[in-house]
N, C-alpha and C. Protein backbone atom coordinates (compact mmCIF):
# COMPACT_ATOMS: atom_id res chain seq x y z
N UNK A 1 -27.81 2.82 -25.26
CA UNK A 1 -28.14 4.20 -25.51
C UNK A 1 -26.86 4.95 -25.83
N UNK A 2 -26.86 5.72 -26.86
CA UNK A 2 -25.54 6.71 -27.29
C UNK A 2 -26.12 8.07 -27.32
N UNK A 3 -25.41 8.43 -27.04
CA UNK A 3 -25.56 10.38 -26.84
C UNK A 3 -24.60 10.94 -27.78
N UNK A 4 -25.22 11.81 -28.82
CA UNK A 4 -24.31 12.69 -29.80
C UNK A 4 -24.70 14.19 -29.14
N UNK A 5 -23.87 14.33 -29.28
CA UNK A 5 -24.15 16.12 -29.18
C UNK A 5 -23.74 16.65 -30.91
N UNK A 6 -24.65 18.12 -30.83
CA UNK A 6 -24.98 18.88 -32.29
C UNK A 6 -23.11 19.68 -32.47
N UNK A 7 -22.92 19.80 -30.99
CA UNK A 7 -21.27 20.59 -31.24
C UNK A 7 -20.79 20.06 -30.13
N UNK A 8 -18.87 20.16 -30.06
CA UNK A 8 -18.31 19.83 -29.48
C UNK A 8 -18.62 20.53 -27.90
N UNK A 9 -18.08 19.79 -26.86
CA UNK A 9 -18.55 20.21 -25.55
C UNK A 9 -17.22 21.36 -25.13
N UNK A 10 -17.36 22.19 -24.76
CA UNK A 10 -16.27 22.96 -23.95
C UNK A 10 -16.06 22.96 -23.17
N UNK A 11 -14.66 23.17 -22.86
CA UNK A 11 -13.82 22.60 -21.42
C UNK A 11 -14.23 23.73 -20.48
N UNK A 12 -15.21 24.16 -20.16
CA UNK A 12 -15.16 25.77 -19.74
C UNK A 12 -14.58 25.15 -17.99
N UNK A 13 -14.28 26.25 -17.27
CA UNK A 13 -13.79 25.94 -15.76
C UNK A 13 -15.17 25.67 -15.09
N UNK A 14 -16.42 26.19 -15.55
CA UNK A 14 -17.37 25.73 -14.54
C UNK A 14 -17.77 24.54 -15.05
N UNK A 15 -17.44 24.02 -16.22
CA UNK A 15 -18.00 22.13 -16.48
C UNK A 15 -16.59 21.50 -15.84
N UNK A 16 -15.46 21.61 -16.07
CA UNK A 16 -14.56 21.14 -15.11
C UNK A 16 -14.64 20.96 -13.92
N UNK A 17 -14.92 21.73 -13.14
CA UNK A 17 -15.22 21.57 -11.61
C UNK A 17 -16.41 20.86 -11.40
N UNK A 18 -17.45 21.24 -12.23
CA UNK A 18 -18.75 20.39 -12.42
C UNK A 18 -18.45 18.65 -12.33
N UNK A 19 -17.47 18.62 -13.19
CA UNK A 19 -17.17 16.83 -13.06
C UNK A 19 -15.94 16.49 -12.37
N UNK A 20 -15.35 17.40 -11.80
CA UNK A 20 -14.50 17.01 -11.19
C UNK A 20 -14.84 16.68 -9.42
N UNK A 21 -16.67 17.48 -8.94
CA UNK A 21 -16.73 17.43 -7.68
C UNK A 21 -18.09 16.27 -7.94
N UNK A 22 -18.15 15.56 -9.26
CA UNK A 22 -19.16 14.50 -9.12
C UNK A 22 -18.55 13.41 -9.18
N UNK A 23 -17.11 13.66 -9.46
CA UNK A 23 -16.26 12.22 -9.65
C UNK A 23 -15.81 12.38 -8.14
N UNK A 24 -15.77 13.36 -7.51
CA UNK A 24 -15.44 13.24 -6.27
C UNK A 24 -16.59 12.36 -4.84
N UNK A 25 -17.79 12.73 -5.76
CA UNK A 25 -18.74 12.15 -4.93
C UNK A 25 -18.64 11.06 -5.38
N UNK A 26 -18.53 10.08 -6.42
CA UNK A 26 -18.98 8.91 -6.79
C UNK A 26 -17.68 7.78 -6.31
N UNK A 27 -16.54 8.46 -6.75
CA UNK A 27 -15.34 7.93 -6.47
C UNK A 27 -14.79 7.49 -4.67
N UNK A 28 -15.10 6.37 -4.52
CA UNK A 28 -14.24 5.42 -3.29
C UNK A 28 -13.48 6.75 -2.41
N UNK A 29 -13.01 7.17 -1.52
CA UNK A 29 -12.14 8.03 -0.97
C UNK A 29 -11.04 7.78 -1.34
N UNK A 30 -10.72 6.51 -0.59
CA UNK A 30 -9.57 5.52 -0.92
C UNK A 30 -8.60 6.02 -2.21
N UNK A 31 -9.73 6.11 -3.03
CA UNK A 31 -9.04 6.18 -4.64
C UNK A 31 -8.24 6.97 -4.35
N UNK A 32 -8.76 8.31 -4.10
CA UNK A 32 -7.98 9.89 -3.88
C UNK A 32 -6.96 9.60 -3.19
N UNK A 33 -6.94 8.79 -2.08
CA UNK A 33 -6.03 9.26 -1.37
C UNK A 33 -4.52 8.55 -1.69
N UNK A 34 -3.40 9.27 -1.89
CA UNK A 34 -2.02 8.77 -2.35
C UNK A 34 -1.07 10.11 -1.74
N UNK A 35 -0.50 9.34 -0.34
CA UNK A 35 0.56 9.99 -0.16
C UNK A 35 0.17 10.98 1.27
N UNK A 36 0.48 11.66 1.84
CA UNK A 36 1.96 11.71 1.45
C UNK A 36 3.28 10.38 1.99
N UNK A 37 4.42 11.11 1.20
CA UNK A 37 5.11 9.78 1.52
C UNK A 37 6.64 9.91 2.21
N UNK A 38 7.21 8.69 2.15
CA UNK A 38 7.98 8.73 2.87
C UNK A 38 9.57 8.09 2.41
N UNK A 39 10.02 8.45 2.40
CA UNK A 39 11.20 7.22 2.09
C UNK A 39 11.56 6.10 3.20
N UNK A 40 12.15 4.65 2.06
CA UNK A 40 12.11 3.55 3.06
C UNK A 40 13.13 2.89 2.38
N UNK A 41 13.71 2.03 3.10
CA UNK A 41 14.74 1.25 2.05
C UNK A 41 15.09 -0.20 2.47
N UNK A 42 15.03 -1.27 1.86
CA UNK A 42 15.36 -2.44 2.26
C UNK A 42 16.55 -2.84 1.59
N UNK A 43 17.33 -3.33 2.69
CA UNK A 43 18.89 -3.64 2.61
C UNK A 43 18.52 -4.96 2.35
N UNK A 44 19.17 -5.81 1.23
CA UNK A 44 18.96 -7.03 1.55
C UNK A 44 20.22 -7.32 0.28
N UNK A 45 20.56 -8.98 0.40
CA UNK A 45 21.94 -9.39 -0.04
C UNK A 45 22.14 -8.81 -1.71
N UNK A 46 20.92 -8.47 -2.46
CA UNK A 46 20.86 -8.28 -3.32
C UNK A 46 21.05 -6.71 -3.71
N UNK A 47 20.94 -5.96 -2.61
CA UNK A 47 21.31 -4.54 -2.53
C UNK A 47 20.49 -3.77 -2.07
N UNK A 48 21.01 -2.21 -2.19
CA UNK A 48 20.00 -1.35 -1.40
C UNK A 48 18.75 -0.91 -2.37
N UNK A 49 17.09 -1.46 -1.54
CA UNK A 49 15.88 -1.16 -3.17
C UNK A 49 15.18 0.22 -1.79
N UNK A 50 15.15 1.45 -2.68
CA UNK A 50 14.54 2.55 -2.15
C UNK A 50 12.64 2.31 -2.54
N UNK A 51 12.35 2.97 -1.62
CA UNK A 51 10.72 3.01 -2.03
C UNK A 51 10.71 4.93 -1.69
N UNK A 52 9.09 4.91 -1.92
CA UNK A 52 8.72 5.89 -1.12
C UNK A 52 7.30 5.54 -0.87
N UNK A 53 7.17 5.04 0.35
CA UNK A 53 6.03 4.89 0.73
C UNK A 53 4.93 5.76 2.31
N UNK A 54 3.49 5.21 1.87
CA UNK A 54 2.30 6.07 3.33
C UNK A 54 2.66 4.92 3.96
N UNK A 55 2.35 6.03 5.07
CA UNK A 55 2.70 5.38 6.22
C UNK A 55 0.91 4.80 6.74
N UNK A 56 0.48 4.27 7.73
CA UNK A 56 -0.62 4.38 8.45
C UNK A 56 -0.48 4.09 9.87
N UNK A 57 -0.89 5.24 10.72
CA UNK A 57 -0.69 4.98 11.92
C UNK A 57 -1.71 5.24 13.16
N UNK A 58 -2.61 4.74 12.31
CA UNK A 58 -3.98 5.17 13.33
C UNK A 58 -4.88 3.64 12.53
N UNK A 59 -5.66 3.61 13.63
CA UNK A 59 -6.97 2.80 13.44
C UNK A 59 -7.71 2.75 11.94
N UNK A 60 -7.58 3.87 11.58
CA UNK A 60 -8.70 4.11 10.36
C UNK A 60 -8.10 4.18 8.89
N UNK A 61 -6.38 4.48 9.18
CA UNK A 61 -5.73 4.39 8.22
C UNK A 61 -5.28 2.95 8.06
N UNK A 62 -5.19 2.02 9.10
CA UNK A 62 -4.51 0.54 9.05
C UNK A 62 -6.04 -0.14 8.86
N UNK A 63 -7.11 0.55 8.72
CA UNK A 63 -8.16 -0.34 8.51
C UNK A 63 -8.12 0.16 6.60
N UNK A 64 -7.97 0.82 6.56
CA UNK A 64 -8.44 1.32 4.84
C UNK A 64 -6.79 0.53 3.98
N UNK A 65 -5.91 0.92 4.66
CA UNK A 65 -5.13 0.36 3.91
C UNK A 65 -4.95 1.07 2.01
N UNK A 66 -4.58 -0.26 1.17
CA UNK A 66 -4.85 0.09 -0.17
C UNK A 66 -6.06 -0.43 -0.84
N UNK A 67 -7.20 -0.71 -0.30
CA UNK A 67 -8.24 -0.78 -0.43
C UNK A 67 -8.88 -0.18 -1.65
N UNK A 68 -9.70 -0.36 -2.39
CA UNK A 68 -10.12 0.14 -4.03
C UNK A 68 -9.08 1.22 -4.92
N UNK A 69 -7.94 0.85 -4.51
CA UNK A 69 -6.84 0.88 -5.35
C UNK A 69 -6.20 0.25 -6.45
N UNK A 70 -6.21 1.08 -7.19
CA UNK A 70 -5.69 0.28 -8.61
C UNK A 70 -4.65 0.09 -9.44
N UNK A 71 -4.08 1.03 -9.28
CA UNK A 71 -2.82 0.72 -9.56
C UNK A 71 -1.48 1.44 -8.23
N UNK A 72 -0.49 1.10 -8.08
CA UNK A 72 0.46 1.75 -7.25
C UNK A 72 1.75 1.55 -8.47
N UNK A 73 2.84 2.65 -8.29
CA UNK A 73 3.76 2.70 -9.24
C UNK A 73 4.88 2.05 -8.38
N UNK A 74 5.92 1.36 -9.33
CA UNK A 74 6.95 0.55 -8.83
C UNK A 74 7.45 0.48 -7.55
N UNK A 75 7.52 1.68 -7.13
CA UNK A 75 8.59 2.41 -6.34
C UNK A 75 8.04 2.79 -4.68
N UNK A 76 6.63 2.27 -5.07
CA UNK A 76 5.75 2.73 -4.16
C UNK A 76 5.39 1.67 -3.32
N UNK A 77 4.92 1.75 -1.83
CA UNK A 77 4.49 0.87 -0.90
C UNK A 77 3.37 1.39 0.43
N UNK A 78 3.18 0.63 0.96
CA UNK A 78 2.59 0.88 1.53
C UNK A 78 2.81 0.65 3.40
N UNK A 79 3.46 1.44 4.29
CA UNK A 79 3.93 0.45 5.63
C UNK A 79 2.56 0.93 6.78
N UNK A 80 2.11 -0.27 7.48
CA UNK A 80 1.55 -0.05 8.55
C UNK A 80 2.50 -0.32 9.60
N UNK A 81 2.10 0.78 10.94
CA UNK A 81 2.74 0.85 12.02
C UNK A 81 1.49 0.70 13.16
N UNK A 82 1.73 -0.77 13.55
CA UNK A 82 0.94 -1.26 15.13
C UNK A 82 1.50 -0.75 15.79
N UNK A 83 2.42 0.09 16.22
CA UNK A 83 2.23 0.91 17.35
C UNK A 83 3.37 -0.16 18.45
N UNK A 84 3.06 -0.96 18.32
CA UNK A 84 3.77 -2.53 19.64
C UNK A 84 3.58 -3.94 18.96
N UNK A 85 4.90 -4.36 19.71
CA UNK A 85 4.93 -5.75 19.03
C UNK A 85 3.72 -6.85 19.10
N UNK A 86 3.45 -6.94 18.05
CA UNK A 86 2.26 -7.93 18.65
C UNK A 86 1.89 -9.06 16.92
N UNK A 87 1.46 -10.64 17.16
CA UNK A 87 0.74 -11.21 15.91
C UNK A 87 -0.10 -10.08 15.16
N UNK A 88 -0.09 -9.86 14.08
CA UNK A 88 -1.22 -9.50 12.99
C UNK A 88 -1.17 -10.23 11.98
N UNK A 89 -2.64 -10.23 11.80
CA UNK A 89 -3.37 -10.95 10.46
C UNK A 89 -3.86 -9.68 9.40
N UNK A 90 -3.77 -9.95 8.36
CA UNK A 90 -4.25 -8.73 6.91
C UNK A 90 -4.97 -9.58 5.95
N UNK A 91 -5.52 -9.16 5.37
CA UNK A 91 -6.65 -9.70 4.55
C UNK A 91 -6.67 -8.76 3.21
N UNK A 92 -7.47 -8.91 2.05
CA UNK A 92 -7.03 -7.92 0.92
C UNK A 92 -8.47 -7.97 0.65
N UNK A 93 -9.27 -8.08 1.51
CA UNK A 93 -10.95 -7.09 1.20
C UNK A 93 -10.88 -5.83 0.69
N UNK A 94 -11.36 -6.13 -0.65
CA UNK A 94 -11.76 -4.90 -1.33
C UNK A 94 -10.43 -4.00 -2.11
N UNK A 95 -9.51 -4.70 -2.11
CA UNK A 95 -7.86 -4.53 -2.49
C UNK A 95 -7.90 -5.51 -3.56
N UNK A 96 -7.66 -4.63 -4.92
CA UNK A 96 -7.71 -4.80 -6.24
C UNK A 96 -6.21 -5.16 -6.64
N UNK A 97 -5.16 -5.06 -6.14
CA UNK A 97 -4.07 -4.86 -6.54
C UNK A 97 -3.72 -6.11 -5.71
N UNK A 98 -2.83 -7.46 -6.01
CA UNK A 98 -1.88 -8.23 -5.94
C UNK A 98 -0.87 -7.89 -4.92
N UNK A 99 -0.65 -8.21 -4.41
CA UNK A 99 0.62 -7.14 -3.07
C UNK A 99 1.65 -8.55 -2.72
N UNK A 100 2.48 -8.08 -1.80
CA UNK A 100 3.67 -8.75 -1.39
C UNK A 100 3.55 -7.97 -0.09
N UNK A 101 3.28 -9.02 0.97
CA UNK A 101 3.24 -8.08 2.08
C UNK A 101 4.48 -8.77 3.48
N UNK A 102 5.31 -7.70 3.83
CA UNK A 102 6.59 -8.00 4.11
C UNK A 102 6.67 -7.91 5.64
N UNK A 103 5.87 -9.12 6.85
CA UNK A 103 6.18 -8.87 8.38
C UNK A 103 7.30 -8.44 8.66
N UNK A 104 7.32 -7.17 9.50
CA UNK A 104 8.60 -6.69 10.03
C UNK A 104 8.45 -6.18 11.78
N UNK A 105 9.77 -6.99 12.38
CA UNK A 105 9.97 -7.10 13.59
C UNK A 105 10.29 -5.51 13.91
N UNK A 106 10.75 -5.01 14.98
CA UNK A 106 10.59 -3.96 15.69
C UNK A 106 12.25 -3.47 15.28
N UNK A 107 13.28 -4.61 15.46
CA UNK A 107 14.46 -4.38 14.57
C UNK A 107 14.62 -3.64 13.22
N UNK A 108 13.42 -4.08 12.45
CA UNK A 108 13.46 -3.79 11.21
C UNK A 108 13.73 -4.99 10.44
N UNK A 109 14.01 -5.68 11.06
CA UNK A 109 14.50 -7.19 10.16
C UNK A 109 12.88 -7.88 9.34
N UNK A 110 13.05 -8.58 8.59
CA UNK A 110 11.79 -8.84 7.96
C UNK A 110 11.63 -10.35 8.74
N UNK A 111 10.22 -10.59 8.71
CA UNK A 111 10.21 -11.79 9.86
C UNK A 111 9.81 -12.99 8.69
N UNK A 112 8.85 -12.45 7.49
CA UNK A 112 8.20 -13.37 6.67
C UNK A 112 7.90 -12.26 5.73
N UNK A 113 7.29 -13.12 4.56
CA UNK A 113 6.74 -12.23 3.39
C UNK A 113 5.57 -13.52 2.98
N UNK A 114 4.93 -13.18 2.65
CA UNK A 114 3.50 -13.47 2.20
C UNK A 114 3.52 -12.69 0.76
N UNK A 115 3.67 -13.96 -0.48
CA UNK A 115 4.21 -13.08 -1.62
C UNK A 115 3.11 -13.26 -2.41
N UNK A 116 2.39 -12.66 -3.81
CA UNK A 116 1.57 -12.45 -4.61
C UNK A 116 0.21 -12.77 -4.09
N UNK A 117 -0.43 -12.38 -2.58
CA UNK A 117 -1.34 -12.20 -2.39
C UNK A 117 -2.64 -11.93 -3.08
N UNK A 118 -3.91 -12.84 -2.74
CA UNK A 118 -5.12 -12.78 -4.07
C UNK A 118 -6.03 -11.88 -3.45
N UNK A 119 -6.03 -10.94 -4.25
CA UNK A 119 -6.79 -9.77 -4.74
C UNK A 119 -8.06 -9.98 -4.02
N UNK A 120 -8.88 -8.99 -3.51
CA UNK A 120 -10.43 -9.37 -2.72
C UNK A 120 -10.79 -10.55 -2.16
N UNK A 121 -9.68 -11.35 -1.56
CA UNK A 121 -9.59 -12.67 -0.73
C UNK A 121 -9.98 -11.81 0.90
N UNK A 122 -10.91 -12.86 1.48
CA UNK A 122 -11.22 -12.38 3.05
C UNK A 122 -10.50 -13.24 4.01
N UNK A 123 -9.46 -13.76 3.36
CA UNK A 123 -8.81 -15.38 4.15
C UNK A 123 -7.41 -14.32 4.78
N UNK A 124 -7.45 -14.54 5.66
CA UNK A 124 -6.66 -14.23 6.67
C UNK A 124 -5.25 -14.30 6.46
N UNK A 125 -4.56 -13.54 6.58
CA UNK A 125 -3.07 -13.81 6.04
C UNK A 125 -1.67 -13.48 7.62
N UNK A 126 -1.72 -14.26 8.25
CA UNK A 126 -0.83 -14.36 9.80
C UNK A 126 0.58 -13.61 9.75
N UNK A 127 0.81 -13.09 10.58
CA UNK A 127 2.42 -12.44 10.44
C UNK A 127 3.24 -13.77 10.61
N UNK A 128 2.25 -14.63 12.03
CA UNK A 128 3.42 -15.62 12.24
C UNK A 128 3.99 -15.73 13.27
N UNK A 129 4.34 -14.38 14.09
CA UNK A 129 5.04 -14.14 14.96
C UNK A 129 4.93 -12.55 15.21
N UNK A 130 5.17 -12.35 16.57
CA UNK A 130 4.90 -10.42 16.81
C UNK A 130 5.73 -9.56 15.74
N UNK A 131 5.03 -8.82 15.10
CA UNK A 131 5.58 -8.05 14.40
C UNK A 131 4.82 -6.62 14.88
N UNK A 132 6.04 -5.23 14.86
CA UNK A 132 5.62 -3.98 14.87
C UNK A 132 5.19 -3.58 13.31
N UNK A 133 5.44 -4.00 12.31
CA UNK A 133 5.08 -3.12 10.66
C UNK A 133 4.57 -4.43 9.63
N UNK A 134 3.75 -3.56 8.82
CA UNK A 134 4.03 -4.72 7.74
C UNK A 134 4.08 -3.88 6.62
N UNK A 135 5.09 -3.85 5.37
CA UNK A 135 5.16 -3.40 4.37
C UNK A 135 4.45 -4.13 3.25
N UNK A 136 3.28 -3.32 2.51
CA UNK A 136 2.68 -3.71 1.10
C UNK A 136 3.52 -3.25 -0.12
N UNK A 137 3.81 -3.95 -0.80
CA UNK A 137 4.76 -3.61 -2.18
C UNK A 137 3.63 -4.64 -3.08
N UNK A 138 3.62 -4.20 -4.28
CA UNK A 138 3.20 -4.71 -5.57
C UNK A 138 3.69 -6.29 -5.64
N UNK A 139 2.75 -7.19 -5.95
CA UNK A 139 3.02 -8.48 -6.22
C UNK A 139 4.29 -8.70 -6.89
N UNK A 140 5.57 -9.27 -6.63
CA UNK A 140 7.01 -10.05 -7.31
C UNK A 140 7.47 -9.29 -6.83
N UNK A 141 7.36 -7.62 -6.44
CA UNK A 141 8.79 -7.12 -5.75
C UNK A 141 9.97 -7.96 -5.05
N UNK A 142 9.82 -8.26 -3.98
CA UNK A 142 10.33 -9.36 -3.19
C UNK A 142 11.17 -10.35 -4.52
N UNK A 143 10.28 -10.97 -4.77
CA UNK A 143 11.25 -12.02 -5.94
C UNK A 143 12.08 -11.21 -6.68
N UNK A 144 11.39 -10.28 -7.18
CA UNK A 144 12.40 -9.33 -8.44
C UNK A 144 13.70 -8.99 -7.76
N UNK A 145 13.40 -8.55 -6.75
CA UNK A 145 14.95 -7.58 -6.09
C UNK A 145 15.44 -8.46 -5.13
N UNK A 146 14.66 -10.19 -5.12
CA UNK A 146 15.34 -10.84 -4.36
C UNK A 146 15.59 -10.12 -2.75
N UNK A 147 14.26 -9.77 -2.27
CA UNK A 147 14.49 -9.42 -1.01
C UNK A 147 13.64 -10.75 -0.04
N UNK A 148 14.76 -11.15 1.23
CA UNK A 148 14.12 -12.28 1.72
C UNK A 148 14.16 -12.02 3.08
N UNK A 149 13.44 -12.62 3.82
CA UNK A 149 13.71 -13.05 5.41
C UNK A 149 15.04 -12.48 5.96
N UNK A 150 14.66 -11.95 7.08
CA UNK A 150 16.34 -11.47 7.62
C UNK A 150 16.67 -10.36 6.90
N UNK A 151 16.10 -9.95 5.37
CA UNK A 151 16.86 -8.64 5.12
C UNK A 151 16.20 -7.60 6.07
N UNK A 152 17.03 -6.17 6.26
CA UNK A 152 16.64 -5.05 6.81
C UNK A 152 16.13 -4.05 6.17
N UNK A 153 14.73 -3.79 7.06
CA UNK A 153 13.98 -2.25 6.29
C UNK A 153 14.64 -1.33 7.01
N UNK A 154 15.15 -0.33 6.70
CA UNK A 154 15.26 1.45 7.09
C UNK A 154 14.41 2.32 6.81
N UNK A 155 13.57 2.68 8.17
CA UNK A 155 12.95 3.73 7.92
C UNK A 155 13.04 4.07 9.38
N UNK A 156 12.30 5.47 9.82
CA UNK A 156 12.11 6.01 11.46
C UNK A 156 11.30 4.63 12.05
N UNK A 157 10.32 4.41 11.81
CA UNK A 157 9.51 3.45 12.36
C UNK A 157 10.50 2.68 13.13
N UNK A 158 11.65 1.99 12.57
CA UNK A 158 12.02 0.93 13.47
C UNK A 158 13.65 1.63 13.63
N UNK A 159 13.66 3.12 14.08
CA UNK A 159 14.81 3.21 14.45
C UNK A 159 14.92 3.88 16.05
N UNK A 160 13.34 4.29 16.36
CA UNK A 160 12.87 4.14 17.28
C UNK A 160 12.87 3.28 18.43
N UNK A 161 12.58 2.24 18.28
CA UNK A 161 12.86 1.58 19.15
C UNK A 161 14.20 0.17 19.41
């Protein structure tokens, strides 16, 4: 089915808002939500790589994650904060985007990376060992900037304790 219209449609402000609060209903939450953010930086032999990434620090934000997300820009990440050292497992249900997800000890030191992660996989992905954070970055980060095991994240999260 194709729809012509007899004249062009006008942008008036009440058809704008009109589709802007039906894309709001139809559209994932998830989608909307970006930010706010934070700066973060991983020291590693290859040099200092800045991000600015959300944080999540509640139940509902470490459950949503980047979830029906579609794209994230270079620079951008994603850190969860458990709160206490402890094993976690992550999974990429319903996470469209490829990730690199970076276990980090309470030091800040990175414990493991779990690199180009598959997209809407329900298979369980282990820290390994107690970790307080785990940072999501875009699939190859890690390889690209050559960040490995043992390098250090900087952010508040792990200057805390």
């Amino acid at each position: 089915m194709s729809l012509r219209f007899a004249r062009p449609l006008a942008a008036s402000p009440r058809r704008l808002l009109a589709a802007f609060l039906l894309f709001l209903a139809l559209a994932p939450s998830a989608a909307l939500a970006d930010g706010p953010f934070e700066p973060l930086t991983i020291a590693s032999r290859s040099g200092r790589h800045a991000f600015q990434v959300e944080v999540m620090r509640d139940d509902a934000g470490r459950a949503q994650g980047l979830m029906f997300r579609r794209t994230m820009a270079p620079d951008r990440g994603m850190l969860f904060d458990f709160e206490r050292m402890e094993p976690v497992t992550m999974w990429m249900k319903n996470t469209y985007l490829p990730l690199d997800m970076l276990f980090i000890r309470a030091d800040g030191t990175v414990a493991r990376i779990a690199a180009d992660t598959e997209p809407l996989s329900t298979r369980t992905i282990a820290s390994g060992e107690p970790v307080l954070g785990v940072l999501e970055l875009n699939a190859g980060t890690a390889a690209r900037l050559g960040i490995h095991p043992g390098d250090k994240v900087e952010h508040p999260l792990f200057r805390k304790r």
